[in-house]
C-alpha atoms as a PDB file:
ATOM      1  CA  UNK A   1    -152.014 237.224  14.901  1.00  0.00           C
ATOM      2  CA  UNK A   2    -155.794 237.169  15.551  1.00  0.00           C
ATOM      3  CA  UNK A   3    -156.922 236.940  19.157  1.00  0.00           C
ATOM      4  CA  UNK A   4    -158.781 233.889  18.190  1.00  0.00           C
ATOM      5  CA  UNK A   5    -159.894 231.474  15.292  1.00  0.00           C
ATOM      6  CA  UNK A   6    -163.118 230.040  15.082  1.00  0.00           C
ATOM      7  CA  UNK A   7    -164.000 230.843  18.541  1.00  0.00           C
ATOM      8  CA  UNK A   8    -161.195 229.280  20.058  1.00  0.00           C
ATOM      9  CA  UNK A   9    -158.238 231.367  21.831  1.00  0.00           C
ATOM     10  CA  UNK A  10    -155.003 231.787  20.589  1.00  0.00           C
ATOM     11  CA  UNK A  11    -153.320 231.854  23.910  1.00  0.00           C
ATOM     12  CA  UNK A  12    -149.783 230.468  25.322  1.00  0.00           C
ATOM     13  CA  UNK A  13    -150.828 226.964  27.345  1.00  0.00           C
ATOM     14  CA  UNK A  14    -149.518 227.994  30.787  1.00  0.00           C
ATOM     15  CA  UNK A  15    -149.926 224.528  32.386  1.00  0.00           C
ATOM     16  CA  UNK A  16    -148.952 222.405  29.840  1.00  0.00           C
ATOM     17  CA  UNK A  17    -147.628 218.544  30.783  1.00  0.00           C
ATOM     18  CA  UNK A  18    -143.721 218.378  30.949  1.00  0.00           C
ATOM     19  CA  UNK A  19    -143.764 214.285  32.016  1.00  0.00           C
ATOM     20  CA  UNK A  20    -144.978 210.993  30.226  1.00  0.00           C
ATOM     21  CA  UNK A  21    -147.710 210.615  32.495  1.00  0.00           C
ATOM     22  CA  UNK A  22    -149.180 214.251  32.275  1.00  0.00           C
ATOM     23  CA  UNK A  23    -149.197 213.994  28.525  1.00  0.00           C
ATOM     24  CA  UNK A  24    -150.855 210.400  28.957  1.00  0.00           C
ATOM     25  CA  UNK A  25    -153.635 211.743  31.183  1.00  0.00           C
ATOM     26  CA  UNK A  26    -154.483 213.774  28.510  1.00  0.00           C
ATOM     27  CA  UNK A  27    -155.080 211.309  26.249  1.00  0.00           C
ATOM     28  CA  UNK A  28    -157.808 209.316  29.283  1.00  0.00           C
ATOM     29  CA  UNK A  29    -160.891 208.970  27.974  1.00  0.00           C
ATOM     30  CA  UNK A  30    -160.569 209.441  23.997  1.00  0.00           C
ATOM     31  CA  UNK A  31    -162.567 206.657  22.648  1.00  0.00           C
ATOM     32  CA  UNK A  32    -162.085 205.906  18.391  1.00  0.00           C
ATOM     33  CA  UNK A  33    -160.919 203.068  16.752  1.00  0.00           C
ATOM     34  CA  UNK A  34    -157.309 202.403  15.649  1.00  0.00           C
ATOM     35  CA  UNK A  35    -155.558 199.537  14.342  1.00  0.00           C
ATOM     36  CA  UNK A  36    -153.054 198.025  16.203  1.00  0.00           C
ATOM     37  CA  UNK A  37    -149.448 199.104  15.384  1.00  0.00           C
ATOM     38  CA  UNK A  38    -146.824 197.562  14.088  1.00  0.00           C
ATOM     39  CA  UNK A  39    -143.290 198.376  13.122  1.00  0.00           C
ATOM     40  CA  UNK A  40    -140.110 196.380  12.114  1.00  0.00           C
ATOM     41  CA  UNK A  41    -137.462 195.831  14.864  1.00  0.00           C
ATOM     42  CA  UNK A  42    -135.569 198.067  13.112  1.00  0.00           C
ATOM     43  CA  UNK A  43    -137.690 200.791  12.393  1.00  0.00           C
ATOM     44  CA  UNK A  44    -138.345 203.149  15.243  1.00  0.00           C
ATOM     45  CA  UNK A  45    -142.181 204.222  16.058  1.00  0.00           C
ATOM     46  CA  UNK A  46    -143.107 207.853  15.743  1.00  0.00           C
ATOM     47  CA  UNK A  47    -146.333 209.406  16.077  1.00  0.00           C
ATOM     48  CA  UNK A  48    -147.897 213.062  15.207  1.00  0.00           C
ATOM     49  CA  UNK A  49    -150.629 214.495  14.386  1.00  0.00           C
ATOM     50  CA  UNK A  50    -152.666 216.145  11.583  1.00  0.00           C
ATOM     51  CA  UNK A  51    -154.789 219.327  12.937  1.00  0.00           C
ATOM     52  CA  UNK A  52    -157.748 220.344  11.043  1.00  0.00           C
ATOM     53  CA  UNK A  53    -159.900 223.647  11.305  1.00  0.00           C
ATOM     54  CA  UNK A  54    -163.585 223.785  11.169  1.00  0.00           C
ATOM     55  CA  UNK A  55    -163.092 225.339   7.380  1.00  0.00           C
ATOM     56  CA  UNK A  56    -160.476 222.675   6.454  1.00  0.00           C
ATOM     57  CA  UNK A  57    -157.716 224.758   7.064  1.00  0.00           C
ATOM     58  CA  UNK A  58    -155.001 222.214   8.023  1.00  0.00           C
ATOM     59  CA  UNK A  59    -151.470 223.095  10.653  1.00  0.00           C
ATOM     60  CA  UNK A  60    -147.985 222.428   9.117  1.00  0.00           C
ATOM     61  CA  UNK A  61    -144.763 223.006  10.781  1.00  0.00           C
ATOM     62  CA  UNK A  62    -141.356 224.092   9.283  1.00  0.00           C
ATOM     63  CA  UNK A  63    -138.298 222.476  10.785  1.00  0.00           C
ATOM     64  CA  UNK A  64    -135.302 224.020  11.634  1.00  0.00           C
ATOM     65  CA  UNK A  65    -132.562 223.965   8.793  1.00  0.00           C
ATOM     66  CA  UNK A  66    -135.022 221.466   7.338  1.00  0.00           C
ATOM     67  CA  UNK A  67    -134.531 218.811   9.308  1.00  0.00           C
ATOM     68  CA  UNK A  68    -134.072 215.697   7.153  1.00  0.00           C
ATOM     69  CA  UNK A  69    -134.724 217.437   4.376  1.00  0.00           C
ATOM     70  CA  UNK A  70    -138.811 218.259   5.395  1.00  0.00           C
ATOM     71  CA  UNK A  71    -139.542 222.130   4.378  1.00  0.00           C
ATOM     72  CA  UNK A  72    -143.367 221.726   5.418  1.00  0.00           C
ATOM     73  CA  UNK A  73    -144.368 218.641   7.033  1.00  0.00           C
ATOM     74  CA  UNK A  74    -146.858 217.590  10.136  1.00  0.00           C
ATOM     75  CA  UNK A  75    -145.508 217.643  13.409  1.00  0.00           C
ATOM     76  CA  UNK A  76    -144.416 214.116  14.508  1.00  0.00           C
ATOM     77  CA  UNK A  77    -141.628 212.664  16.776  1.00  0.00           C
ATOM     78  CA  UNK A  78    -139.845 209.337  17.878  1.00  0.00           C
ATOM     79  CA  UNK A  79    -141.924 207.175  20.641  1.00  0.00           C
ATOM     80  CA  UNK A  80    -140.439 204.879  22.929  1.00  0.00           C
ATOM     81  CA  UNK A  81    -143.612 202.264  23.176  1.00  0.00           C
ATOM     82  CA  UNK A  82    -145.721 201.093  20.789  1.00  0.00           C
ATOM     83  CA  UNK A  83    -148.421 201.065  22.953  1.00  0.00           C
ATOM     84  CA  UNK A  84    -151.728 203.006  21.990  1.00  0.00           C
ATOM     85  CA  UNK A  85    -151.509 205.583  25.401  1.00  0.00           C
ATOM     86  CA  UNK A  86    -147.801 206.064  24.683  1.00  0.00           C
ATOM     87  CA  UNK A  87    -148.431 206.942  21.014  1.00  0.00           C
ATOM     88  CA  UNK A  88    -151.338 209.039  21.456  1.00  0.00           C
ATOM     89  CA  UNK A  89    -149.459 210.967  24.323  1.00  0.00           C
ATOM     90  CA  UNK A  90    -146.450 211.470  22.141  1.00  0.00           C
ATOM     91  CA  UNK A  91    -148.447 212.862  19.443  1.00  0.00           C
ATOM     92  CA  UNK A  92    -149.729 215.482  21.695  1.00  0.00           C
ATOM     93  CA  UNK A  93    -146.789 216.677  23.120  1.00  0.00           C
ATOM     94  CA  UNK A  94    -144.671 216.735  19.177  1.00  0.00           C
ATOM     95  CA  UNK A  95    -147.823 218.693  18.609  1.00  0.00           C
ATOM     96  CA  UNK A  96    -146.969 220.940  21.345  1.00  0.00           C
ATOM     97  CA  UNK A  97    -143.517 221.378  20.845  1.00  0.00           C
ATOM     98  CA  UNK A  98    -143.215 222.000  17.133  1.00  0.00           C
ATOM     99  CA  UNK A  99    -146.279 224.095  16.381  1.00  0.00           C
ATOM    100  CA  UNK A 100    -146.951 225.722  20.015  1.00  0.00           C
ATOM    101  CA  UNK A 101    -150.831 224.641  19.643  1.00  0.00           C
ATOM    102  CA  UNK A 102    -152.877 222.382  22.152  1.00  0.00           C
ATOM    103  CA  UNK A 103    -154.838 219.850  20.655  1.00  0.00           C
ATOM    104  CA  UNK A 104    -157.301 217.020  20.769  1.00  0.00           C
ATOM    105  CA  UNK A 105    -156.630 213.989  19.067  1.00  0.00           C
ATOM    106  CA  UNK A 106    -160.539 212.693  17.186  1.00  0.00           C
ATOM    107  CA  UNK A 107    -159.287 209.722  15.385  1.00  0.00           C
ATOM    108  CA  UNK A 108    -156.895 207.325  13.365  1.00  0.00           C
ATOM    109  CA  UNK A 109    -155.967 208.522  10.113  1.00  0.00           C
ATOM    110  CA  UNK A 110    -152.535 206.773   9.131  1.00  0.00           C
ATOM    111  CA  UNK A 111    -149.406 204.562   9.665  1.00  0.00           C
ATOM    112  CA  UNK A 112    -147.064 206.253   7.285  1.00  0.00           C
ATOM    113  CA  UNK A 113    -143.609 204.299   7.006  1.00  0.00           C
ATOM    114  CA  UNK A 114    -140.901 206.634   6.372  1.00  0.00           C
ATOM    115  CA  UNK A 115    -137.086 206.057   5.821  1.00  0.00           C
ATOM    116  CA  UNK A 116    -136.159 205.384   9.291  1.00  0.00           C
ATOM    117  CA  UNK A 117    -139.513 205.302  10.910  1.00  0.00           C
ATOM    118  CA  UNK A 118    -143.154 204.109  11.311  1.00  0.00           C
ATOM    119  CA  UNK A 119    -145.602 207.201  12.453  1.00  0.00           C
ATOM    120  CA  UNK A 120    -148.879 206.959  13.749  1.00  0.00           C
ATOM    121  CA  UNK A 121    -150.856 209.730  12.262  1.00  0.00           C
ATOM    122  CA  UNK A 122    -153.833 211.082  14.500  1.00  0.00           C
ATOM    123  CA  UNK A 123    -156.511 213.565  13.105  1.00  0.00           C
ATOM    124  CA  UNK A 124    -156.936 216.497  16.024  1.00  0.00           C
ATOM    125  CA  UNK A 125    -158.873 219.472  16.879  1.00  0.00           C
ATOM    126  CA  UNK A 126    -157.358 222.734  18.328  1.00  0.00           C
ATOM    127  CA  UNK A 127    -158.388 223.664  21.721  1.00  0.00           C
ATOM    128  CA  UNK A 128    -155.895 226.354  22.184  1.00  0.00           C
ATOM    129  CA  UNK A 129    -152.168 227.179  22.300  1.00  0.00           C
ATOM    130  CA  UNK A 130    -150.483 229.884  20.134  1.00  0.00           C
ATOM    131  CA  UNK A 131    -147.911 229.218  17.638  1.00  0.00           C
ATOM    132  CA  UNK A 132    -145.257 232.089  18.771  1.00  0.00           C
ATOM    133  CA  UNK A 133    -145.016 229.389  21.705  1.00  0.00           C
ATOM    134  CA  UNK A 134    -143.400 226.524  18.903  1.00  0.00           C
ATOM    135  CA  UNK A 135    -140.033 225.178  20.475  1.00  0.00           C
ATOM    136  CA  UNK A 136    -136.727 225.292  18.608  1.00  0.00           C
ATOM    137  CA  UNK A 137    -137.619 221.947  16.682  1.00  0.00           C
ATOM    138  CA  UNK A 138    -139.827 224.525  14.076  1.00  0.00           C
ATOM    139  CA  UNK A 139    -138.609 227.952  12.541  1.00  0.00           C
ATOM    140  CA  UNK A 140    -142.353 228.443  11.229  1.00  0.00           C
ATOM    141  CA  UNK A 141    -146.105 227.171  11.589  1.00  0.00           C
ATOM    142  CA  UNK A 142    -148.677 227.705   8.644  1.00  0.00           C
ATOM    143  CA  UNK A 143    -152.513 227.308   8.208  1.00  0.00           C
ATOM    144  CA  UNK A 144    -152.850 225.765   4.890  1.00  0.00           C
ATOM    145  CA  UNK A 145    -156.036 225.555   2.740  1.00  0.00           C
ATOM    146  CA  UNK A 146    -157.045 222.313   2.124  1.00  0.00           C
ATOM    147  CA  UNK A 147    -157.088 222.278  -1.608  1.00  0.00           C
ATOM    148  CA  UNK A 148    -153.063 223.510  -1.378  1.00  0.00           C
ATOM    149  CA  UNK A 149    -152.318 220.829   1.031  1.00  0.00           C
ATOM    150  CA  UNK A 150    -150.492 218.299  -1.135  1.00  0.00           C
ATOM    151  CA  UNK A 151    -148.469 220.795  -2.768  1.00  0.00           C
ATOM    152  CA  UNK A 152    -147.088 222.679   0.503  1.00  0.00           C
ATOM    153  CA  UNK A 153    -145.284 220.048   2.027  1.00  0.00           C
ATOM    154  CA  UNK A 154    -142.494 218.705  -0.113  1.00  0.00           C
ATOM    155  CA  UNK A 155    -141.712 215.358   0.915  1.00  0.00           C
ATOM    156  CA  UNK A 156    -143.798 211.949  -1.036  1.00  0.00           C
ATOM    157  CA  UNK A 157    -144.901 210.228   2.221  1.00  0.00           C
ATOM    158  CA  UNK A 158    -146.580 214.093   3.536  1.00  0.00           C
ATOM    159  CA  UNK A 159    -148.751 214.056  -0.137  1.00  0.00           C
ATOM    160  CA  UNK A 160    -149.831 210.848   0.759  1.00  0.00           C
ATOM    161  CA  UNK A 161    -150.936 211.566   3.641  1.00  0.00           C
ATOM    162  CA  UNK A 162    -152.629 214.991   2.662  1.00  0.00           C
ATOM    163  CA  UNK A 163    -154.184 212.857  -0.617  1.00  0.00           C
ATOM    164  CA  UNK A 164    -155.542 210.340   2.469  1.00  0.00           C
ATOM    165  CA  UNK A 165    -156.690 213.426   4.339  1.00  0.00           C
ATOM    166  CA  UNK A 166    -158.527 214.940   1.629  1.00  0.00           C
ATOM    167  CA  UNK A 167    -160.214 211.259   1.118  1.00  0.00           C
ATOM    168  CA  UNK A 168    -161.099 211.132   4.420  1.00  0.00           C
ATOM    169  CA  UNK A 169    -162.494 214.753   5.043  1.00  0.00           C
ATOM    170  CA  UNK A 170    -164.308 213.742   1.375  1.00  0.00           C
ATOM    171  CA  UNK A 171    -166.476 210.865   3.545  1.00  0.00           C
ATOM    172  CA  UNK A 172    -164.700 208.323   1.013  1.00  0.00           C
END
């Protein structure tokens, strides 16, 4: 592992939130558009995140014993509120514990509805963290080009959302 990528530290996050309301403070203060979220009563609301590198080298996660049946997917994870703080600060902290990296969110990219689920997808910068530091949730983080995105994870909602990525990234 490289001390660094793109100038910024691969190091372990030493004071990282371990409440609701640290992660939420974290999230004070971003400022982008988003729609307003909806989900069917009996659909639970997830959010996660999508982290990008300055050469469009994108962060995917492995699940242990591939959870539902995801080999390579973004993290993500169950929210209890559909409100925009909660979501945001849940994305932050699946980011955290399935990948090990600190992040920023920048933006809305997605609602993807899955079998059991609604997710909130946020775009994000890394600030720091170090994958070694993933939780048990992952067995493996990878840095995948761009261009291989769609074919690395393996699930139909995760090329969507890579396709919508690339669109995005594309200015279209």
């Amino acid at each position: 592992m490289p001390d660094q990528l793109h100038g910024v530290p691969f190091d372990s996050w030493q004071d990282a939130p371990f409440s609701n309301e640290g992660w939420r403070s974290l999230t004070e203060g971003l400022y982008f558009d988003e729609p307003p979220f909806e989900a069917p009563a009996d659909m639970r609301s997830a959010s996660g995140a999508i982290i990008v590198e300055p050469d469009r080298r994108v962060w995917v996660v492995s699940p242990t014993n591939q959870f539902w049946g995801y080999v390579n997917t973004f993290p993500k994870g169950t929210c209890e509120s559909i409100e925009r703080a909660a979501l945001r600060a849940n994305a932050l902290k699946e980011v955290f514990e399935e990948s090990g990296l600190r992040v920023e969110l920048t933006g809305f990219l997605a609602d993807s509805t899955r079998s059991k689920s609604v997710t909130r997808y946020y775009l994000a910068r890394r600030l720091g963290g170090n994958p070694a530091d993933m939780g048990w949730e992952s067995q493996a983080v990878h840095l995948v080009p761009l261009d291989e995105l769609a074919s690395f994870v393996n699930q139909d909602v995760d090329r969507t959302l890579a396709h919508q990525l690339c669109t995005f990234l594309s200015g279209g």
